[in-house]
PDB file of N, CA and C in Angstrom:
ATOM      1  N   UNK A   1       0.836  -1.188   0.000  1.00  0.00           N
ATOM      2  CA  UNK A   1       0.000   0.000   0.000  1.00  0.00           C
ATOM      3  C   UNK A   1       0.878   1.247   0.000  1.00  0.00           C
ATOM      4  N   UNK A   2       0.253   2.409  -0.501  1.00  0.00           N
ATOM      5  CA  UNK A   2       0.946   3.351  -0.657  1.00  0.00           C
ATOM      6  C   UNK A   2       1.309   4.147   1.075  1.00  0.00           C
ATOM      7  N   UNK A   3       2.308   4.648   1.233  1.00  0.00           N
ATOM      8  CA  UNK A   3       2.072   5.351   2.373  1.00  0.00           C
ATOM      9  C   UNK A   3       3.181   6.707   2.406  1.00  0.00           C
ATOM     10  N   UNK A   4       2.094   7.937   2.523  1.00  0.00           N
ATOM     11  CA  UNK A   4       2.778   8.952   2.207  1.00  0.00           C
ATOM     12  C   UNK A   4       3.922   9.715   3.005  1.00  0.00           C
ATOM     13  N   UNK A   5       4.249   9.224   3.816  1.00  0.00           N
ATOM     14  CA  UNK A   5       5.023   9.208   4.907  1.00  0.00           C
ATOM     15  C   UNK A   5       6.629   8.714   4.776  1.00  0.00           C
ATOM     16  N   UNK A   6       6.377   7.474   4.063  1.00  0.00           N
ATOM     17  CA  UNK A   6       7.660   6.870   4.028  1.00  0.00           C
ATOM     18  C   UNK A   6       8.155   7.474   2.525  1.00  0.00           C
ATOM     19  N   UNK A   7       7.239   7.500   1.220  1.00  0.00           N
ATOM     20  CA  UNK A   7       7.762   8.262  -0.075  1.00  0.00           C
ATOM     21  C   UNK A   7       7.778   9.548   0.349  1.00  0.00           C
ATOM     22  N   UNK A   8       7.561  10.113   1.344  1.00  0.00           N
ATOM     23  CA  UNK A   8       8.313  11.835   2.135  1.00  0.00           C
ATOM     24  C   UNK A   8      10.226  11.825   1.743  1.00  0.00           C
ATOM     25  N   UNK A   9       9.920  10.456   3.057  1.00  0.00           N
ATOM     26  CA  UNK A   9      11.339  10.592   3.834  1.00  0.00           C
ATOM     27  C   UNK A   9      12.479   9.623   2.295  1.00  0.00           C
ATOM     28  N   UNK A  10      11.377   9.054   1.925  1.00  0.00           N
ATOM     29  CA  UNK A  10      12.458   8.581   0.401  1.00  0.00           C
ATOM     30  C   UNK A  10      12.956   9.805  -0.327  1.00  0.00           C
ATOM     31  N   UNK A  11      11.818  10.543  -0.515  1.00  0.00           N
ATOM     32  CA  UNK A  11      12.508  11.770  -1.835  1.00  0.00           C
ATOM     33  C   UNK A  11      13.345  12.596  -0.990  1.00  0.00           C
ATOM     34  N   UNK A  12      13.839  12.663  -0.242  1.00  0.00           N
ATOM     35  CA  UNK A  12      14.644  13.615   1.042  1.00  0.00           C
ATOM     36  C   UNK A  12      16.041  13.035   0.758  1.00  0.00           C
ATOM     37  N   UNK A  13      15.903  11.430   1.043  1.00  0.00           N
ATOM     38  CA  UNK A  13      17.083  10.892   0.971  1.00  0.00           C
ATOM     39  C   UNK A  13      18.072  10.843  -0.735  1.00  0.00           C
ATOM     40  N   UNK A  14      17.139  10.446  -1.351  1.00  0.00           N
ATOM     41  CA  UNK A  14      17.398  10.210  -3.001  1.00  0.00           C
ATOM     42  C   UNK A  14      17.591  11.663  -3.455  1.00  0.00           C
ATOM     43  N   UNK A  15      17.390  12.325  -3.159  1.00  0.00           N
ATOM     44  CA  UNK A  15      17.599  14.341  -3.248  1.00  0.00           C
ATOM     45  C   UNK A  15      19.520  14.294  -2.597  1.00  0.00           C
ATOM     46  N   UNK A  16      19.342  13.629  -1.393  1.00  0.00           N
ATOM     47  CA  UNK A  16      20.756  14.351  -0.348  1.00  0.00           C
ATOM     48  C   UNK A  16      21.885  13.252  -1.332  1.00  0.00           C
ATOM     49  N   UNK A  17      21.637  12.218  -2.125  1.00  0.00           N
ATOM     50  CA  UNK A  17      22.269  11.478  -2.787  1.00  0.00           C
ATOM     51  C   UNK A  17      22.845  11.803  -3.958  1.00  0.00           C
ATOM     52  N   UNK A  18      21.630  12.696  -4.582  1.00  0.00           N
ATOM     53  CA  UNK A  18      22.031  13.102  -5.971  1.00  0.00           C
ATOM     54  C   UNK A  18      22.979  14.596  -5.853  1.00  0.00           C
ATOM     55  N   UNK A  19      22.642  15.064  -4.835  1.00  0.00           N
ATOM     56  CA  UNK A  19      23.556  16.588  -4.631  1.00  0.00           C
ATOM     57  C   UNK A  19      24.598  15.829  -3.944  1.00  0.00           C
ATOM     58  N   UNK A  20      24.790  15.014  -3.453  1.00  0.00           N
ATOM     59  CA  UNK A  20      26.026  14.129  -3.205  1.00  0.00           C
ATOM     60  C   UNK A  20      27.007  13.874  -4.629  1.00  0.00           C
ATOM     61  N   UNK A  21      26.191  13.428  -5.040  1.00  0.00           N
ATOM     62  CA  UNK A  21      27.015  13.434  -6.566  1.00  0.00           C
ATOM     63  C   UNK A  21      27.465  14.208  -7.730  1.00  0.00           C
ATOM     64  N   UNK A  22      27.001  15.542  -6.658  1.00  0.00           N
ATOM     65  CA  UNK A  22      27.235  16.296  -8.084  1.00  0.00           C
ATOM     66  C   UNK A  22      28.796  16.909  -7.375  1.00  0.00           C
ATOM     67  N   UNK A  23      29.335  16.079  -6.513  1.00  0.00           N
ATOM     68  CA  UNK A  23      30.652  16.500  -6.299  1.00  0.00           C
ATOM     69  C   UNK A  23      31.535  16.165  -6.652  1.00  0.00           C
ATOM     70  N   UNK A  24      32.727  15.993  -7.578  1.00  0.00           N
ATOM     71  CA  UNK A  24      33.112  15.327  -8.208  1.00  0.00           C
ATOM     72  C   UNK A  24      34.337  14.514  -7.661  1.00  0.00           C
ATOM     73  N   UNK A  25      34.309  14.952  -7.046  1.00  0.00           N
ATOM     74  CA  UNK A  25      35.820  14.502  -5.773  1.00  0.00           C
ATOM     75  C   UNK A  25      34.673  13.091  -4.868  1.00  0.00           C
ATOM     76  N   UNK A  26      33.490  13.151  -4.841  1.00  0.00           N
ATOM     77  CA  UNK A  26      32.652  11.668  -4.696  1.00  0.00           C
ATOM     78  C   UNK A  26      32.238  11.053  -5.149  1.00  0.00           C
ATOM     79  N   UNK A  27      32.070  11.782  -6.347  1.00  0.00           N
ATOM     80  CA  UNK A  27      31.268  10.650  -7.382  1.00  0.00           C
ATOM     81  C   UNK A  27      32.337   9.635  -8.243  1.00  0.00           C
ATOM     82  N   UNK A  28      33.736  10.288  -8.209  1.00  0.00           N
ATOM     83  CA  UNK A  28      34.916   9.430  -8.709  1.00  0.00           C
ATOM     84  C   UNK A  28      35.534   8.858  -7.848  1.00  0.00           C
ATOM     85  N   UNK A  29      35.524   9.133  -6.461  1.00  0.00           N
ATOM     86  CA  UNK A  29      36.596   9.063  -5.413  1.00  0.00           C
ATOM     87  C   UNK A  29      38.246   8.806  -5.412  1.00  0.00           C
ATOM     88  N   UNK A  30      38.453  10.137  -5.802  1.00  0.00           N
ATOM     89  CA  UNK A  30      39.604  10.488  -5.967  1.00  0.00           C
ATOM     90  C   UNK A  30      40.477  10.090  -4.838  1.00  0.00           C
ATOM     91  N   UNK A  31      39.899   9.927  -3.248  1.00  0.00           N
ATOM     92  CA  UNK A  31      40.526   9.760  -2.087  1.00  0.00           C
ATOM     93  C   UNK A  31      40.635   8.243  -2.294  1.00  0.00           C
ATOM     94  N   UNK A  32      42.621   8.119  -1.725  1.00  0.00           N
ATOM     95  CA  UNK A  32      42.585   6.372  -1.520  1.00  0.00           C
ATOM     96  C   UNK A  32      42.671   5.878  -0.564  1.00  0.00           C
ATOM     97  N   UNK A  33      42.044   6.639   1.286  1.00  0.00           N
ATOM     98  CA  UNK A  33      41.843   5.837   1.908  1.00  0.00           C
ATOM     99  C   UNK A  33      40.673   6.092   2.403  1.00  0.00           C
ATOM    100  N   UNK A  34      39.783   5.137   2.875  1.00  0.00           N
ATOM    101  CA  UNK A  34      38.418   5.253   3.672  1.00  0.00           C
ATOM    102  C   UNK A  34      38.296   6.584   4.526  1.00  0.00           C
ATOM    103  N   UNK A  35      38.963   6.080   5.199  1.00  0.00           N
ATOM    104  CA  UNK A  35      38.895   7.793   6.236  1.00  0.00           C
ATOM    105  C   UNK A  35      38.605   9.421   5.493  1.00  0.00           C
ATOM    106  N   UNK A  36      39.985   9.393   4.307  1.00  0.00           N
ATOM    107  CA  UNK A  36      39.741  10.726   3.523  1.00  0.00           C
ATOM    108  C   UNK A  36      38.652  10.650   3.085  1.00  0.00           C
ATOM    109  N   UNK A  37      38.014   9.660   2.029  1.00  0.00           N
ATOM    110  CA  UNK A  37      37.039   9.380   1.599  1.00  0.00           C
ATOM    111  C   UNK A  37      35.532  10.014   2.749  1.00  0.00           C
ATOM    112  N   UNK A  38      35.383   9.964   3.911  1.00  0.00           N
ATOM    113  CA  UNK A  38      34.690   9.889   4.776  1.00  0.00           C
ATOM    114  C   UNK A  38      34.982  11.092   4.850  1.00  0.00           C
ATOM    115  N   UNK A  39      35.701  11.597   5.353  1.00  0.00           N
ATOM    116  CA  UNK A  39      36.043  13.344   5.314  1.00  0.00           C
ATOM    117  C   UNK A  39      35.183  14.165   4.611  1.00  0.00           C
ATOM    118  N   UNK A  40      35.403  13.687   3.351  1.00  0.00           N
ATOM    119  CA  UNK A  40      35.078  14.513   1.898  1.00  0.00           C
ATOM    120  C   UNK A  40      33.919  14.894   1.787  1.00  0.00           C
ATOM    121  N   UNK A  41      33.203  13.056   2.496  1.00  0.00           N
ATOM    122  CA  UNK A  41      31.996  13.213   2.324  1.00  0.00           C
ATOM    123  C   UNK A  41      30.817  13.903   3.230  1.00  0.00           C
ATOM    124  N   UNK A  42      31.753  14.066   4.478  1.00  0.00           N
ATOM    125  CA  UNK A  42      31.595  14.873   5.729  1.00  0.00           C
ATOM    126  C   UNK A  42      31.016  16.317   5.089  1.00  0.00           C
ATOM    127  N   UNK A  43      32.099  17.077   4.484  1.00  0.00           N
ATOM    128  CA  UNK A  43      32.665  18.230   4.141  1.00  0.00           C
ATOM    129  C   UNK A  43      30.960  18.491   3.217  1.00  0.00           C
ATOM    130  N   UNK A  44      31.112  17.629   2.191  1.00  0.00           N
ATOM    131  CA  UNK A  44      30.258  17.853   1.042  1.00  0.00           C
ATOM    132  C   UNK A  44      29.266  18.143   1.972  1.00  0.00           C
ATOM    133  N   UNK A  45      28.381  17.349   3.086  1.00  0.00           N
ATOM    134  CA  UNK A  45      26.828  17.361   3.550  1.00  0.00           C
ATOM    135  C   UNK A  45      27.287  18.394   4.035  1.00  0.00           C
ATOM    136  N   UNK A  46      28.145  19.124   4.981  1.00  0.00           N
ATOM    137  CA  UNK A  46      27.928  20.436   5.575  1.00  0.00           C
ATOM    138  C   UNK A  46      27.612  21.114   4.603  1.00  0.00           C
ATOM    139  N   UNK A  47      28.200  21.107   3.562  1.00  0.00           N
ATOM    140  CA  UNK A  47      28.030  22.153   1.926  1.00  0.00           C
ATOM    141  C   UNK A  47      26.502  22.586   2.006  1.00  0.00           C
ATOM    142  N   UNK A  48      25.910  20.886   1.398  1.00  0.00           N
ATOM    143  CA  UNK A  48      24.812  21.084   1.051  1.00  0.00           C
ATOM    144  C   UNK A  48      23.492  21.675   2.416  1.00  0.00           C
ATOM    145  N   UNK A  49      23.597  21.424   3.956  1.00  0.00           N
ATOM    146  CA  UNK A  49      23.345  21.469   4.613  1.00  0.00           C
ATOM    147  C   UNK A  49      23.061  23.094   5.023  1.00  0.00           C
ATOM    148  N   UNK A  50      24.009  23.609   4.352  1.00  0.00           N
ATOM    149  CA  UNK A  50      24.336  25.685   4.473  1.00  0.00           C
ATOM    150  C   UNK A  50      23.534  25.317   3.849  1.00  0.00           C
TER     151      UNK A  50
END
């Protein structure tokens, strides 16, 4: 069944994913260890978050 509640909190997430990707330093991952990698991606959500 449909429930409008949970396709809310889907298009929220699939939104913070795609502006995730429009970074290009994540969408290639230029970083070669986990940690930097994690950083980056830190960095990016504060971005989008301003």
């Amino acid at each position: 069944a449909f429930e409008a509640s949970i396709y809310k909190r889907r298009n929220i997430v699939e939104r913070c994913f795609n502006q995730l990707k429009q970074h290009r330093a994540i969408a290639t991952r230029y970083d070669k260890t986990a940690q930097s990698y994690q950083a980056m991606i830190d960095l990016a959500t504060l971005l989008i978050w301003l």
